[in-house]
Protein backbone atom coordinates (compact mmCIF):
# COMPACT_ATOMS: atom_id res chain seq x y z
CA UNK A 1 -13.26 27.15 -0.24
CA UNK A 2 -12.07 26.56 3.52
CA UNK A 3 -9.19 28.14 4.79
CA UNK A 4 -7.64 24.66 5.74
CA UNK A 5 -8.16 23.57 2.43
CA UNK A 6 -6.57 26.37 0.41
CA UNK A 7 -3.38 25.76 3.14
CA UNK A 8 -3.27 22.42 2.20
CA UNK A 9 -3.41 23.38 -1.72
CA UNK A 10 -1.24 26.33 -2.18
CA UNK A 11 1.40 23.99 0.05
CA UNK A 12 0.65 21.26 -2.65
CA UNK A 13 1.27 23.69 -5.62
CA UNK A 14 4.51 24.99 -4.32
CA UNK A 15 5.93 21.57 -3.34
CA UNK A 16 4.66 20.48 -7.05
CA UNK A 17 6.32 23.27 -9.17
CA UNK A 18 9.47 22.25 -7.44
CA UNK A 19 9.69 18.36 -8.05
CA UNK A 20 9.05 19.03 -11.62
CA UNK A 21 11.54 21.79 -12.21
CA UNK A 22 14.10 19.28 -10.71
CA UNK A 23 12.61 16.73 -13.08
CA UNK A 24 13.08 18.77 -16.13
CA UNK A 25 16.56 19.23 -15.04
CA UNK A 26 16.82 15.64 -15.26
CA UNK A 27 19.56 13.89 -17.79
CA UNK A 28 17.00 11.15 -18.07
CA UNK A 29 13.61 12.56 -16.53
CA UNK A 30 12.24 8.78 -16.44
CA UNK A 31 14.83 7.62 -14.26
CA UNK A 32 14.94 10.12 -12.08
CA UNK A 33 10.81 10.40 -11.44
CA UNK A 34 10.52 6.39 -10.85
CA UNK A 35 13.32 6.69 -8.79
CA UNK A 36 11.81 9.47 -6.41
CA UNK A 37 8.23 8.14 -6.51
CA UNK A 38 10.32 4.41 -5.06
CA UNK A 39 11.60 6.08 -2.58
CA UNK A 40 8.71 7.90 -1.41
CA UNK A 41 6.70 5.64 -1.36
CA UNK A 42 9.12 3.16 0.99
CA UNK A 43 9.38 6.20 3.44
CA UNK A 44 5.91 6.77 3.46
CA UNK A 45 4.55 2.99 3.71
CA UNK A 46 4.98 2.67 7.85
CA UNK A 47 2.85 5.64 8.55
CA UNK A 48 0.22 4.60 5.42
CA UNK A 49 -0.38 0.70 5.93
CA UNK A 50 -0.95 2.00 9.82
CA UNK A 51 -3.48 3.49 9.05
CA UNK A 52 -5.26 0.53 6.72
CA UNK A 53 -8.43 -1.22 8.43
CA UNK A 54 -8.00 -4.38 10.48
CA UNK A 55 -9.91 -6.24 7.50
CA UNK A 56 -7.03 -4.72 4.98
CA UNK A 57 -8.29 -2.68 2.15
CA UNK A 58 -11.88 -1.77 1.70
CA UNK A 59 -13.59 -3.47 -1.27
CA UNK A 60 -15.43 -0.17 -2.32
CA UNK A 61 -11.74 1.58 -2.08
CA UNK A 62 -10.50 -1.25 -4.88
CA UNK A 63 -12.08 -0.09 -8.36
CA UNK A 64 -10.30 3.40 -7.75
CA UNK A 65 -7.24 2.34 -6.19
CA UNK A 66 -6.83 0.19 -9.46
CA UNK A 67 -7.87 3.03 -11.78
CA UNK A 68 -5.53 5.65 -9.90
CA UNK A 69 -2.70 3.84 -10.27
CA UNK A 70 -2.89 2.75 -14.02
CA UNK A 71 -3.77 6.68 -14.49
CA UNK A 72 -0.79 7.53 -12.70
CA UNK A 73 1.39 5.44 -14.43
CA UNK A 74 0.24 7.08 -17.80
CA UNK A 75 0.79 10.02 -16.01
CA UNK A 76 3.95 10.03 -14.94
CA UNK A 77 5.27 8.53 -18.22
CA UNK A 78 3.51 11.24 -20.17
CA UNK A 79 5.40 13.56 -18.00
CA UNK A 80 8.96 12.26 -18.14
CA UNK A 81 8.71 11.89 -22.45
CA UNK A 82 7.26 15.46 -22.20
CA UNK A 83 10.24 17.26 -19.91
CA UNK A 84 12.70 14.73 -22.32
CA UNK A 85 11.95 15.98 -25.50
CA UNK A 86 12.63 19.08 -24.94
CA UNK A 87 9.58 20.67 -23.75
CA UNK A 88 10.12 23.91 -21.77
CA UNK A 89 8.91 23.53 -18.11
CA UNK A 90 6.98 27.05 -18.46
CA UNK A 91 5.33 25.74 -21.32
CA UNK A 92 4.58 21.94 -20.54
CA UNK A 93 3.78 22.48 -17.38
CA UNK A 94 0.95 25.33 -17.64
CA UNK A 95 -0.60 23.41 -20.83
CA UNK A 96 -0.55 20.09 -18.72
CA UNK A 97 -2.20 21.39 -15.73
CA UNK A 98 -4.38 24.15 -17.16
CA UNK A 99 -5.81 21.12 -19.54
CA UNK A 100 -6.86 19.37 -16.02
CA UNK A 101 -8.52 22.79 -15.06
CA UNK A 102 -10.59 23.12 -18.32
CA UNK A 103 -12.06 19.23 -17.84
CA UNK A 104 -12.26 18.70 -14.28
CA UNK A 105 -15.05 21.02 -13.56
CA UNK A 106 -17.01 19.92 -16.37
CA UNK A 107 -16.73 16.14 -15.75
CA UNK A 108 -17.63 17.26 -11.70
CA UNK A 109 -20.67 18.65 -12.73
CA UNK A 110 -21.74 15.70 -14.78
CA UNK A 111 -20.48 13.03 -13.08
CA UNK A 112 -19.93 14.58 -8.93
CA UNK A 113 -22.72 16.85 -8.79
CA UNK A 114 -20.15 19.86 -7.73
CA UNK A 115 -22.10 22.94 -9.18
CA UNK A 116 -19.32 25.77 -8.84
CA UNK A 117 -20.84 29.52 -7.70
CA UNK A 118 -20.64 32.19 -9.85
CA UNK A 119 -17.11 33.13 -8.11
CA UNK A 120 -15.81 29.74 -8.60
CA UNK A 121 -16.83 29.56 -12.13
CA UNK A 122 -15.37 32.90 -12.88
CA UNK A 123 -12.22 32.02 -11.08
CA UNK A 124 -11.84 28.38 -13.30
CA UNK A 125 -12.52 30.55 -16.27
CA UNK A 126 -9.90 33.31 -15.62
CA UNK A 127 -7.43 29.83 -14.91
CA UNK A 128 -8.46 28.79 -18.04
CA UNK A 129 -7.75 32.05 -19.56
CA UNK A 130 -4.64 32.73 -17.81
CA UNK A 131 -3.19 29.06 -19.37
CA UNK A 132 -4.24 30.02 -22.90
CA UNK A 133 -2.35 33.16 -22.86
CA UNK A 134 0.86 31.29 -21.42
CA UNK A 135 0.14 28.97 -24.39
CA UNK A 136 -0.50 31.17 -27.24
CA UNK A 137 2.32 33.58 -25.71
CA UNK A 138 4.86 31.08 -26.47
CA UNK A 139 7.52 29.96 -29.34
CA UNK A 140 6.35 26.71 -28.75
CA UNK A 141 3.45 25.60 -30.85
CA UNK A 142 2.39 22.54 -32.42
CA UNK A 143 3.85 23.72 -35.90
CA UNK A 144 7.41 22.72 -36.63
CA UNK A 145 8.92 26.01 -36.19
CA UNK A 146 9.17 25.02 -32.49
CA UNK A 147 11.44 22.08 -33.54
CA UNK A 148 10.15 18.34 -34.06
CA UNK A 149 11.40 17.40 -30.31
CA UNK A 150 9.77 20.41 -28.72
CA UNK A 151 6.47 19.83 -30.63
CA UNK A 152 6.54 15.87 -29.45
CA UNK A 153 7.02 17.58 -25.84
CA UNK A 154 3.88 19.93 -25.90
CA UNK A 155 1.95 16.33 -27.61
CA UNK A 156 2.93 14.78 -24.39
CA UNK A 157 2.01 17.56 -22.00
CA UNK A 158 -1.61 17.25 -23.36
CA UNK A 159 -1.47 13.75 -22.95
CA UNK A 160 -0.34 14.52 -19.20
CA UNK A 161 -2.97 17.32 -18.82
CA UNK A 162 -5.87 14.35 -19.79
CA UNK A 163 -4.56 11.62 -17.29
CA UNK A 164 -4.57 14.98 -14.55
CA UNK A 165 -8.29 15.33 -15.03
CA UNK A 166 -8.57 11.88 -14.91
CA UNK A 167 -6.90 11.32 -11.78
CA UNK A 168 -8.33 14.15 -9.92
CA UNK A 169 -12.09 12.43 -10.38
CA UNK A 170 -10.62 8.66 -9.38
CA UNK A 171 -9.25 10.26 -6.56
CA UNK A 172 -12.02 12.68 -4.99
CA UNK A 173 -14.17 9.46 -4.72
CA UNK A 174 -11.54 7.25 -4.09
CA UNK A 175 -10.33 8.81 -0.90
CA UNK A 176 -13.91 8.89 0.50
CA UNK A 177 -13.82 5.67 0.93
CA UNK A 178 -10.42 5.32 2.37
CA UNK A 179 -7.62 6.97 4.42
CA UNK A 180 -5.62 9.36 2.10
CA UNK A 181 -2.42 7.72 3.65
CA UNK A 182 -2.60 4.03 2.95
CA UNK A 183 -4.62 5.27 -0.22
CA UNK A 184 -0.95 7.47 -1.63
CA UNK A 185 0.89 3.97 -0.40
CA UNK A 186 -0.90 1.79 -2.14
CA UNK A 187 -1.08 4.02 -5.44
CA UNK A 188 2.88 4.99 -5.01
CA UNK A 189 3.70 1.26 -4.88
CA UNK A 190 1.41 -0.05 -7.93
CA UNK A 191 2.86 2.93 -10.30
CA UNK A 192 6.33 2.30 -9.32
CA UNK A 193 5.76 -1.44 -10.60
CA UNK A 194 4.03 -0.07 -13.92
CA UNK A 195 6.97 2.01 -14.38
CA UNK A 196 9.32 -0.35 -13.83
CA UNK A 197 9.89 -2.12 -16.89
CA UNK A 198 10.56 1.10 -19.37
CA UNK A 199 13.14 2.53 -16.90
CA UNK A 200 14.73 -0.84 -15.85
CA UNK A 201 15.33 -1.30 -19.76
CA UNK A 202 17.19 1.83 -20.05
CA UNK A 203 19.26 0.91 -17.18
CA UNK A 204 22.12 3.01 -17.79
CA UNK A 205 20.18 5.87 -17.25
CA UNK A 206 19.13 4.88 -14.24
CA UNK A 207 22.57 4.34 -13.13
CA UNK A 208 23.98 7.68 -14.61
CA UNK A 209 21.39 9.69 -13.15
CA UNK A 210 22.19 8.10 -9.55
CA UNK A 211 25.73 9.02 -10.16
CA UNK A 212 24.96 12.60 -11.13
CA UNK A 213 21.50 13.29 -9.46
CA UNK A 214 21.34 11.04 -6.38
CA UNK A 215 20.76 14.24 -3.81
CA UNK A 216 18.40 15.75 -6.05
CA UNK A 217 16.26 12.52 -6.50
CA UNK A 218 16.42 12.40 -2.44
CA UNK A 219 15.09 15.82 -2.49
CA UNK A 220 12.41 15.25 -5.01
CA UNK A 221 11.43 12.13 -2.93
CA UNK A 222 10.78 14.11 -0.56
CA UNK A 223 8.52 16.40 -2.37
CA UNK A 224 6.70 14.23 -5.43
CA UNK A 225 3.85 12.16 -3.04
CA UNK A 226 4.14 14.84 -0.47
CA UNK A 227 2.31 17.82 -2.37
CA UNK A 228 -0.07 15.20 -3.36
CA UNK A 229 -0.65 13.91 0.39
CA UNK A 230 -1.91 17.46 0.83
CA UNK A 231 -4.42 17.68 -2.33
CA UNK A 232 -5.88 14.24 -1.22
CA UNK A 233 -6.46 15.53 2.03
CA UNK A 234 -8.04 19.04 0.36
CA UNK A 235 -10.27 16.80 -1.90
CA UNK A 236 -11.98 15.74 1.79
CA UNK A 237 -12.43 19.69 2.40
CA UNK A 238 -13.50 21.01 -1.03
CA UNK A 239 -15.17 20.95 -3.93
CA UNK A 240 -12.84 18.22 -6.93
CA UNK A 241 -13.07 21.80 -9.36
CA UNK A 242 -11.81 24.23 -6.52
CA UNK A 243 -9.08 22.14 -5.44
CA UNK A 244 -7.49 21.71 -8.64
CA UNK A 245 -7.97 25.34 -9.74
CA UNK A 246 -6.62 26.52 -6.62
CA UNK A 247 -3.72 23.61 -6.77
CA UNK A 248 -2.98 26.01 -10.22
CA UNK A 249 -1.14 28.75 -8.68
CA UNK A 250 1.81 25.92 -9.69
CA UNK A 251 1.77 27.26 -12.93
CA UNK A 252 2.93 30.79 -11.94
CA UNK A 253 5.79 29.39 -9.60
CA UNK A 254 6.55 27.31 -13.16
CA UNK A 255 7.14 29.80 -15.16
CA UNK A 256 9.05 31.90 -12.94
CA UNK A 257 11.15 28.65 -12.03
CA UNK A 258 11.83 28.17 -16.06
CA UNK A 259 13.08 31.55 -15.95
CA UNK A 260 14.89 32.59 -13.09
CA UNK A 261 16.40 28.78 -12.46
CA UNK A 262 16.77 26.58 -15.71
CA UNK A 263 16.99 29.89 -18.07
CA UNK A 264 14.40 29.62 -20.30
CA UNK A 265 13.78 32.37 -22.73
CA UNK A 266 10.68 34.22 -23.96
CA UNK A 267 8.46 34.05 -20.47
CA UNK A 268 7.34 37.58 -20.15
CA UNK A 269 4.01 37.19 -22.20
CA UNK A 270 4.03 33.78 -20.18
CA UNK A 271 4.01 35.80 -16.53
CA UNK A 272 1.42 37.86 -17.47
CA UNK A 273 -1.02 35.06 -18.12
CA UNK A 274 0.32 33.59 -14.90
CA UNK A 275 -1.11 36.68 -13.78
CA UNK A 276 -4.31 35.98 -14.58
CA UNK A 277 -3.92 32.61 -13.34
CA UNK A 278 -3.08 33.95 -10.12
CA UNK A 279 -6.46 36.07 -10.21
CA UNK A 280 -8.69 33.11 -10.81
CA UNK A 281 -6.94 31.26 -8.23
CA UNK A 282 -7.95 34.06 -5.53
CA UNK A 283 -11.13 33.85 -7.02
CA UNK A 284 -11.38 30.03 -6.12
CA UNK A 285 -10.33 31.02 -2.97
CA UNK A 286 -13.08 33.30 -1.83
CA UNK A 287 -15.81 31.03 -3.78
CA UNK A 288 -18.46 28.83 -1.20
């Protein structure tokens, strides 16, 4: 994996963590993500539509565009049930990313022709290995000892962690075939119309959160589309399989963000997992 491309990644993965810890700390996670992804995607549209052809969009850029943003929209509603029943960010947030490891890799091969090296491959399986530990480490479990909410949450971080493979394959091809810029634009502005409806129908929590959150949700605007500006650009420089492994190290900053800044308990099994995370990432890193 290039150097530029790593840069670009381990950027993306820091920028990442720290939208969705502010998420989780969310009184109505919903709210607050449309509201974000709204305004991101109005400060981002001059500089993206720029950058569109003369002719407008490309017609091989349409299929994925569509896809990408229905994805998204699953995606990002997934998410916000996830972080709002309860789920603990160090937990729903490794199992919904490391799930995206475990399948992107194995849909590349099939479907992008992306053969990893024996380093890459060893680094995705040591991120694979490093996630199971995190999940298996934890209180949280799909019995009901967790609690019925917290259980629902992990159900919905799987949920997330298919729509993230899903995604990251739309979007390798997709951005081949057109400008990352007016590509995030386009996608931004179709999800925040998907999402529309649920939140709009809960619009007390929309106004609440404003009320409480509104510097936080200008902060995560700033950060949501960003850190994904970055891994579209990466997917031009690298391999779909090494980019989202490498995008992973997220999932150590996660758990010591659950810790150290919303308080969760129980994370010391989960940090050395992230440990091995953070060894298959460097892995990635070295891998050709």
């Amino acid at each position: 994996m290039s150097g530029s491309a790593l840069a670009l990644v381990l950027c993306a993965a820091a920028i990442h963590a720290g939208w969705n810890a502010l998420a989780k700390r969310a009184r109505a996670p919903m709210a607050f993500l449309w509201s974000s992804v709204a305004l991101a995607t109005l400060a981002l549209a001059p500089a993206g539509l720029s950058y569109l052809p003369d002719d407008g969009i490309p017609a091989p850029a349409m299929p994925f565009l569509g896809a990408t943003i229905v994805i998204h929209f699953v995606y990002f509603y997934a998410l916000a049930r996830a972080y709002g029943a309860g789920g603990d960010l160090s937990l729903v947030y490794p199992v919904a990313r490391g799930l995206g490891v475990a399948l992107v890799p194995l849909v590349g091969v099939l479907l992008l022709d992306e053969l990893p090296s024996a380093l890459g491959a060893a680094g995705i399986v040591l991120v694979i290995a490093g996630i199971v530990a995190i999940a298996l480490a934890s209180r949280l479990s799909l019995s009901p000892t967790g609690g019925e909410g917290r259980v629902r949450g992990l159900s919905w971080a799987l949920l997330t962690g298919l729509t993230i493979a899903a995604y990251s394959l739309v979007d390798k091809v997709g951005v081949s075939r057109l400008h990352p810029l007016p590509y995030l634009v386009i996608l931004g502005a179709g999800m925040t119309l998907l999402l529309a409806p649920p939140v709009l129908r809960a619009g007390r929590a929309l106004a609440e959160e404003w009320r409480v959150n509104w510097r936080t949700i200008l902060l995560a605007s700033c950060l949501n589309l960003t850190s994904y500006l970055l891994v579209l650009f990466a997917f031009r420089l690298a391999k779909t399989g090494y980019v989202v492994a490498a995008r992973e190290l997220s999932i150590v900053l996660s758990v010591l963000m659950g810790w150290r800044w919303l308080g969760e308990k129980n994370v010391g099994r989960r940090l050395v997992g992230a440990a091995v995370v953070l060894a298959g990432v460097a892995c990635v890193a070295l891998a050709r």
